[in-house]
C-alpha atoms as a PDB file:
ATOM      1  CA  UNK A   1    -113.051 -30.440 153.916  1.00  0.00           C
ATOM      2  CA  UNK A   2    -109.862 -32.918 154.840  1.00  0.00           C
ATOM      3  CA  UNK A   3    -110.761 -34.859 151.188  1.00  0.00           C
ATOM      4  CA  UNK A   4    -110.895 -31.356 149.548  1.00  0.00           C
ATOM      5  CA  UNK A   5    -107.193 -30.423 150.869  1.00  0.00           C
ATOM      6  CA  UNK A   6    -105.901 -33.747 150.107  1.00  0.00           C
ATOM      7  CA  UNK A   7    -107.072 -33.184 146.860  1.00  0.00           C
ATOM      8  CA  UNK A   8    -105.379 -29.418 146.401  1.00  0.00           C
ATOM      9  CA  UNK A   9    -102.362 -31.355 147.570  1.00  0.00           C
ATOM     10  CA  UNK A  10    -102.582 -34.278 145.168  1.00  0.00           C
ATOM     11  CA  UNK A  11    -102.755 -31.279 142.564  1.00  0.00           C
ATOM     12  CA  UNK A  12    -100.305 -29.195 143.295  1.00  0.00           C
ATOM     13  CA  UNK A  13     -97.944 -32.229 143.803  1.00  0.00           C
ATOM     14  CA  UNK A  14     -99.010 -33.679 140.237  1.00  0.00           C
ATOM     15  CA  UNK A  15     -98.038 -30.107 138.545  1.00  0.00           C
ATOM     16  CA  UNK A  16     -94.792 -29.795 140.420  1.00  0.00           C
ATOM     17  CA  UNK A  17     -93.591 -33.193 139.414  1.00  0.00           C
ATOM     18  CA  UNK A  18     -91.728 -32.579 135.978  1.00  0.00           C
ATOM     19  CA  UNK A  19     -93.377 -34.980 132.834  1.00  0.00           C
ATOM     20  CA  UNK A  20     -91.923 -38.532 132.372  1.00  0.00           C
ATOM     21  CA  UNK A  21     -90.186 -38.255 128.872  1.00  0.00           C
ATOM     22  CA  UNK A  22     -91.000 -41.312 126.793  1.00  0.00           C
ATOM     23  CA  UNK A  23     -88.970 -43.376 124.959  1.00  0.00           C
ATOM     24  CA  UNK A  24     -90.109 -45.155 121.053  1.00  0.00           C
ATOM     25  CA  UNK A  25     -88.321 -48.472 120.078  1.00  0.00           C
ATOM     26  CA  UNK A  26     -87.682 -48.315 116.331  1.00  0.00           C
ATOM     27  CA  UNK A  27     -86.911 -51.309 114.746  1.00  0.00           C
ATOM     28  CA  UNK A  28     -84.024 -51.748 111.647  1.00  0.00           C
ATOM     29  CA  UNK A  29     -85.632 -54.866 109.693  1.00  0.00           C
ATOM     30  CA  UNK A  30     -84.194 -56.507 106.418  1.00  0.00           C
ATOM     31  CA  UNK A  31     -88.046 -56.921 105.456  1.00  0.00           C
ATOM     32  CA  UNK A  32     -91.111 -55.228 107.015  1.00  0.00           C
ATOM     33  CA  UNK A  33     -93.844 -52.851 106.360  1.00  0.00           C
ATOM     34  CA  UNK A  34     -92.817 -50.643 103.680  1.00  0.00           C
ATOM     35  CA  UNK A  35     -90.722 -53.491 101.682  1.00  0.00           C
ATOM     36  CA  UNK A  36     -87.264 -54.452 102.328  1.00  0.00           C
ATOM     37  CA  UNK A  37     -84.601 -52.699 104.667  1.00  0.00           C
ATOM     38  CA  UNK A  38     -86.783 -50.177 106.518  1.00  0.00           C
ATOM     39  CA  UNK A  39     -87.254 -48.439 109.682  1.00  0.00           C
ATOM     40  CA  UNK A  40     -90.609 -49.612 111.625  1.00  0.00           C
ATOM     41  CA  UNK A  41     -91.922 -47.156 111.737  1.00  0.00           C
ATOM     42  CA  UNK A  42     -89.902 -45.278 109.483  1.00  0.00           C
ATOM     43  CA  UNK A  43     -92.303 -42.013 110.562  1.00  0.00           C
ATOM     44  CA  UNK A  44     -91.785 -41.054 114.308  1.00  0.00           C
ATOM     45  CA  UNK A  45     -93.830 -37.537 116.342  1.00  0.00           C
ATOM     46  CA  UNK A  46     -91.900 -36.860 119.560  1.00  0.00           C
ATOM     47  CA  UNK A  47     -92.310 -34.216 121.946  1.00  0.00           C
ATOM     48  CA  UNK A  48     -88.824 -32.650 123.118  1.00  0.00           C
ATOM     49  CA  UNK A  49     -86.919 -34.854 126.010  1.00  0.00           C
ATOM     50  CA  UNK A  50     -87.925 -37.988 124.427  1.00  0.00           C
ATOM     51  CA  UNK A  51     -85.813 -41.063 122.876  1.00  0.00           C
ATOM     52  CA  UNK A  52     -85.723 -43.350 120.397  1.00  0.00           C
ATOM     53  CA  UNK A  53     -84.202 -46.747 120.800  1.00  0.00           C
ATOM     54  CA  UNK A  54     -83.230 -47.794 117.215  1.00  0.00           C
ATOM     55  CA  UNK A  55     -82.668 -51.666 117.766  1.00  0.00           C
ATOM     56  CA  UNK A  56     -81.161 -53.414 114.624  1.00  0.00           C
ATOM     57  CA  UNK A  57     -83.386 -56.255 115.018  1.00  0.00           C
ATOM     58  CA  UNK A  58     -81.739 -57.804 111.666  1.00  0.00           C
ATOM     59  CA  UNK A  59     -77.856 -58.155 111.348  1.00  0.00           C
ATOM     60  CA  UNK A  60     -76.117 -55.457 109.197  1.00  0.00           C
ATOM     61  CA  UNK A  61     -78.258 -51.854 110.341  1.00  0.00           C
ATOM     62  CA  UNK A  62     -77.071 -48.738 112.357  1.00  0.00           C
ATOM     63  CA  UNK A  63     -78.505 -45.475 112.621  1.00  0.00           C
ATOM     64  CA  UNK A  64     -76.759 -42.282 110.948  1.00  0.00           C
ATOM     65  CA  UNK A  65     -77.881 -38.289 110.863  1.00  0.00           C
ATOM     66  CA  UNK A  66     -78.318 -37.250 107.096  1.00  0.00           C
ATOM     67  CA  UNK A  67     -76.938 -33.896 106.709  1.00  0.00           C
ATOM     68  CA  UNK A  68     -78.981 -30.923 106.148  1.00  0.00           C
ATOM     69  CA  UNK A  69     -81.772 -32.996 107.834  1.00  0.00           C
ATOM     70  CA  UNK A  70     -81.767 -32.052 111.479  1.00  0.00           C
ATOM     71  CA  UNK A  71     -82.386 -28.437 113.524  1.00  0.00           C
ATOM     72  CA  UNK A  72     -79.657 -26.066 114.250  1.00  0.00           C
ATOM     73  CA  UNK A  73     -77.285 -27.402 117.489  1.00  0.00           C
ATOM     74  CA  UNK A  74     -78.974 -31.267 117.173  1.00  0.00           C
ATOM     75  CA  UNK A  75     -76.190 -33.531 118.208  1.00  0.00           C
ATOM     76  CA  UNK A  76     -75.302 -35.562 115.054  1.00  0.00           C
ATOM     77  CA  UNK A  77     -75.850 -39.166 115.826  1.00  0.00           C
ATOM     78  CA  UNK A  78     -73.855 -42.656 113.783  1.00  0.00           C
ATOM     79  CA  UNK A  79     -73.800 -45.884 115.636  1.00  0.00           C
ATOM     80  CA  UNK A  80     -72.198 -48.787 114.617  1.00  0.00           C
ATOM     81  CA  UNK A  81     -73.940 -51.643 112.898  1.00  0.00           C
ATOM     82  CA  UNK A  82     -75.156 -54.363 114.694  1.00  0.00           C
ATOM     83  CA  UNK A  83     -75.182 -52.054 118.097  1.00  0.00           C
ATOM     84  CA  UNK A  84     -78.457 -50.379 119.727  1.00  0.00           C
ATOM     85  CA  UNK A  85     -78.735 -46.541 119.807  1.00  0.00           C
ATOM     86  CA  UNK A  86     -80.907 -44.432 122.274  1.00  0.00           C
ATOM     87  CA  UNK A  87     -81.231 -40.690 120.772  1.00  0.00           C
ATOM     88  CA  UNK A  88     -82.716 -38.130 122.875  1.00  0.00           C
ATOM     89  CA  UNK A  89     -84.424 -35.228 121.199  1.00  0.00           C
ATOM     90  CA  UNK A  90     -84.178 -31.816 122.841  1.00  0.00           C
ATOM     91  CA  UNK A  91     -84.611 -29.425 119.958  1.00  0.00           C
ATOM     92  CA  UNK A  92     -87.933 -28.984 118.433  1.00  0.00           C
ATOM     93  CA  UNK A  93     -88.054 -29.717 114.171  1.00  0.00           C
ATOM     94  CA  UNK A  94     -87.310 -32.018 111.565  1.00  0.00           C
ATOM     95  CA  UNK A  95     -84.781 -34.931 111.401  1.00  0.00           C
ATOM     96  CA  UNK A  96     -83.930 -37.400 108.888  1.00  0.00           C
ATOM     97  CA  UNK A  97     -81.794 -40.609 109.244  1.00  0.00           C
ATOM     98  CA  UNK A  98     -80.450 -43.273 107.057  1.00  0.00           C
ATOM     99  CA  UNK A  99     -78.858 -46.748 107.920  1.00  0.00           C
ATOM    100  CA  UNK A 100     -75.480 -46.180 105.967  1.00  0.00           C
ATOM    101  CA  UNK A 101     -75.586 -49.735 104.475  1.00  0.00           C
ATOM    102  CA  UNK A 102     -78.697 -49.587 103.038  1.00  0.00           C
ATOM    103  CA  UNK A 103     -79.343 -46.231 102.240  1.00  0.00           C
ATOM    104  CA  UNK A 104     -79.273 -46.963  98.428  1.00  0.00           C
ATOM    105  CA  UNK A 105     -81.608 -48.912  98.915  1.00  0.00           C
ATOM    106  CA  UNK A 106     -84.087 -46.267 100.555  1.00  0.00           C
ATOM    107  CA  UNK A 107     -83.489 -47.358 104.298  1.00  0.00           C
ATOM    108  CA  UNK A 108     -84.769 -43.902 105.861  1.00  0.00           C
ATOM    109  CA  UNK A 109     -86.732 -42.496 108.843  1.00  0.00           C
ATOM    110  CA  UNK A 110     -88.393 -39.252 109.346  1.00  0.00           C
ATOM    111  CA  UNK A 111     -88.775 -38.006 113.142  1.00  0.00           C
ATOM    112  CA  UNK A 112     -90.819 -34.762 113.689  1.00  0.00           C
ATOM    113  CA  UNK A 113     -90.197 -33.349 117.463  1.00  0.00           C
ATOM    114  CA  UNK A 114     -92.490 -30.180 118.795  1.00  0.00           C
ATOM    115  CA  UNK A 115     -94.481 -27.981 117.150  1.00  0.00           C
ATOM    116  CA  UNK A 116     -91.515 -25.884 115.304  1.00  0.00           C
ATOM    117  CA  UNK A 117     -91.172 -26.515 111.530  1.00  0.00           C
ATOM    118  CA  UNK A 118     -88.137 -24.173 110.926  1.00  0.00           C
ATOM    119  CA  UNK A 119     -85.835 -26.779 109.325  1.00  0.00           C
ATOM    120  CA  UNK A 120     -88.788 -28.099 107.386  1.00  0.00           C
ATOM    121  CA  UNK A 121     -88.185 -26.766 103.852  1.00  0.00           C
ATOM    122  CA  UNK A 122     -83.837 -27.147 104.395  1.00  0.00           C
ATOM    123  CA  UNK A 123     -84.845 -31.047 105.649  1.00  0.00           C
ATOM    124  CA  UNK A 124     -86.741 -31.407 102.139  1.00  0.00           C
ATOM    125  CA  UNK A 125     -84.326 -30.052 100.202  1.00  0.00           C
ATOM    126  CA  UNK A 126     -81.623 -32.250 100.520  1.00  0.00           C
ATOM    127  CA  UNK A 127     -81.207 -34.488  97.687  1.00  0.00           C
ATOM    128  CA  UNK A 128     -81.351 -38.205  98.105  1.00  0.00           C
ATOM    129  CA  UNK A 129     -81.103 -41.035  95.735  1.00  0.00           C
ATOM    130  CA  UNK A 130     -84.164 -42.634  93.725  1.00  0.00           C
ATOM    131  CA  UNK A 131     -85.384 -44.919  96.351  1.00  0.00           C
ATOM    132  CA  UNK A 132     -84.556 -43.066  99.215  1.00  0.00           C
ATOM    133  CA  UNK A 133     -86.447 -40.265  98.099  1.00  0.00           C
ATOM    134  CA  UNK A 134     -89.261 -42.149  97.218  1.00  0.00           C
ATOM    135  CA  UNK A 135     -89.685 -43.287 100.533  1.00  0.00           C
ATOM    136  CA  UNK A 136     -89.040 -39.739 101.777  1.00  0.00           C
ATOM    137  CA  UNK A 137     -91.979 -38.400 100.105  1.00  0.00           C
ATOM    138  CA  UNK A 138     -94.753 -39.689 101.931  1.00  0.00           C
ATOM    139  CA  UNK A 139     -93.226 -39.632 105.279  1.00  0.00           C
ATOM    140  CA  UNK A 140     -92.957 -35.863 104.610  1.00  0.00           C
ATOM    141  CA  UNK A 141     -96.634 -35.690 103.557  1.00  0.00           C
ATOM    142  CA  UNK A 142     -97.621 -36.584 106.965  1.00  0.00           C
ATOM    143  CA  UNK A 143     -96.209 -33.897 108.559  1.00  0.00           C
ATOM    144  CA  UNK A 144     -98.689 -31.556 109.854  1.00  0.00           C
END
């Protein structure tokens, strides 16, 4: 009986607690899977409350918002180059980020948080150059 109430307790503690929000280290290489100046991984799931630490691991990256590619009320988010960024996502959806340098170049990243899809179709629709769309295109094909 004592181990089946410590057990209840254990359990009820266990839901009470709230859940630990984790945090995913993106790197910003010059060269890495994908081909040259790319995020690793450039395709990122989430669930709301959690980070991403986008480390320029080569000289010359930062991290920048593209517009039209976020949810409603997301915080827009530039850091300088050469400087680590920790995001935190609290709204559910779609977001897509560029390093500003090397965005002609297709640098990009695709980070789905939650379930919701609202911003889905806007996030898809924003025009991007040649290579940067290129590189869009399959990150958006693993969306499910």
């Amino acid at each position: 009986m004592m181990i089946f109430r410590a057990l209840i307790a254990a359990t009820a503690l266990a839901i009470a607690l709230p859940a630990a929000a984790d945090e995913v280290s993106v790197k910003m290489l010059n060269s890495g899977p994908g081909g040259m100046m790319v995020f690793d991984p450039a395709f990122v799931t989430l669930k709301p409350g959690d980070s991403i630490k986008f480390v320029p691991t080569d000289k010359g990256h930062n991290v920048e918002t593209i517009k039209g590619m976020a949810p409603d009320g997301a915080d827009y988010v530039k850091s300088s180059v050469g400087q680590d960024a920790v995001v935190k996502f609290d709204r559910e959806g779609v977001y897509g980020f560029k390093c500003s340098p090397h965005y002609m170049m297709g640098m990009v990243a695709l980070v789905v948080v939650g379930d919701k899809r609202d911003n889905l179709e806007a996030a898809k629709g924003v025009p991007h150059n040649k290579l940067a769309q290129k590189r869009f295109d399959p990150l958006f094909e693993k969306i499910q």
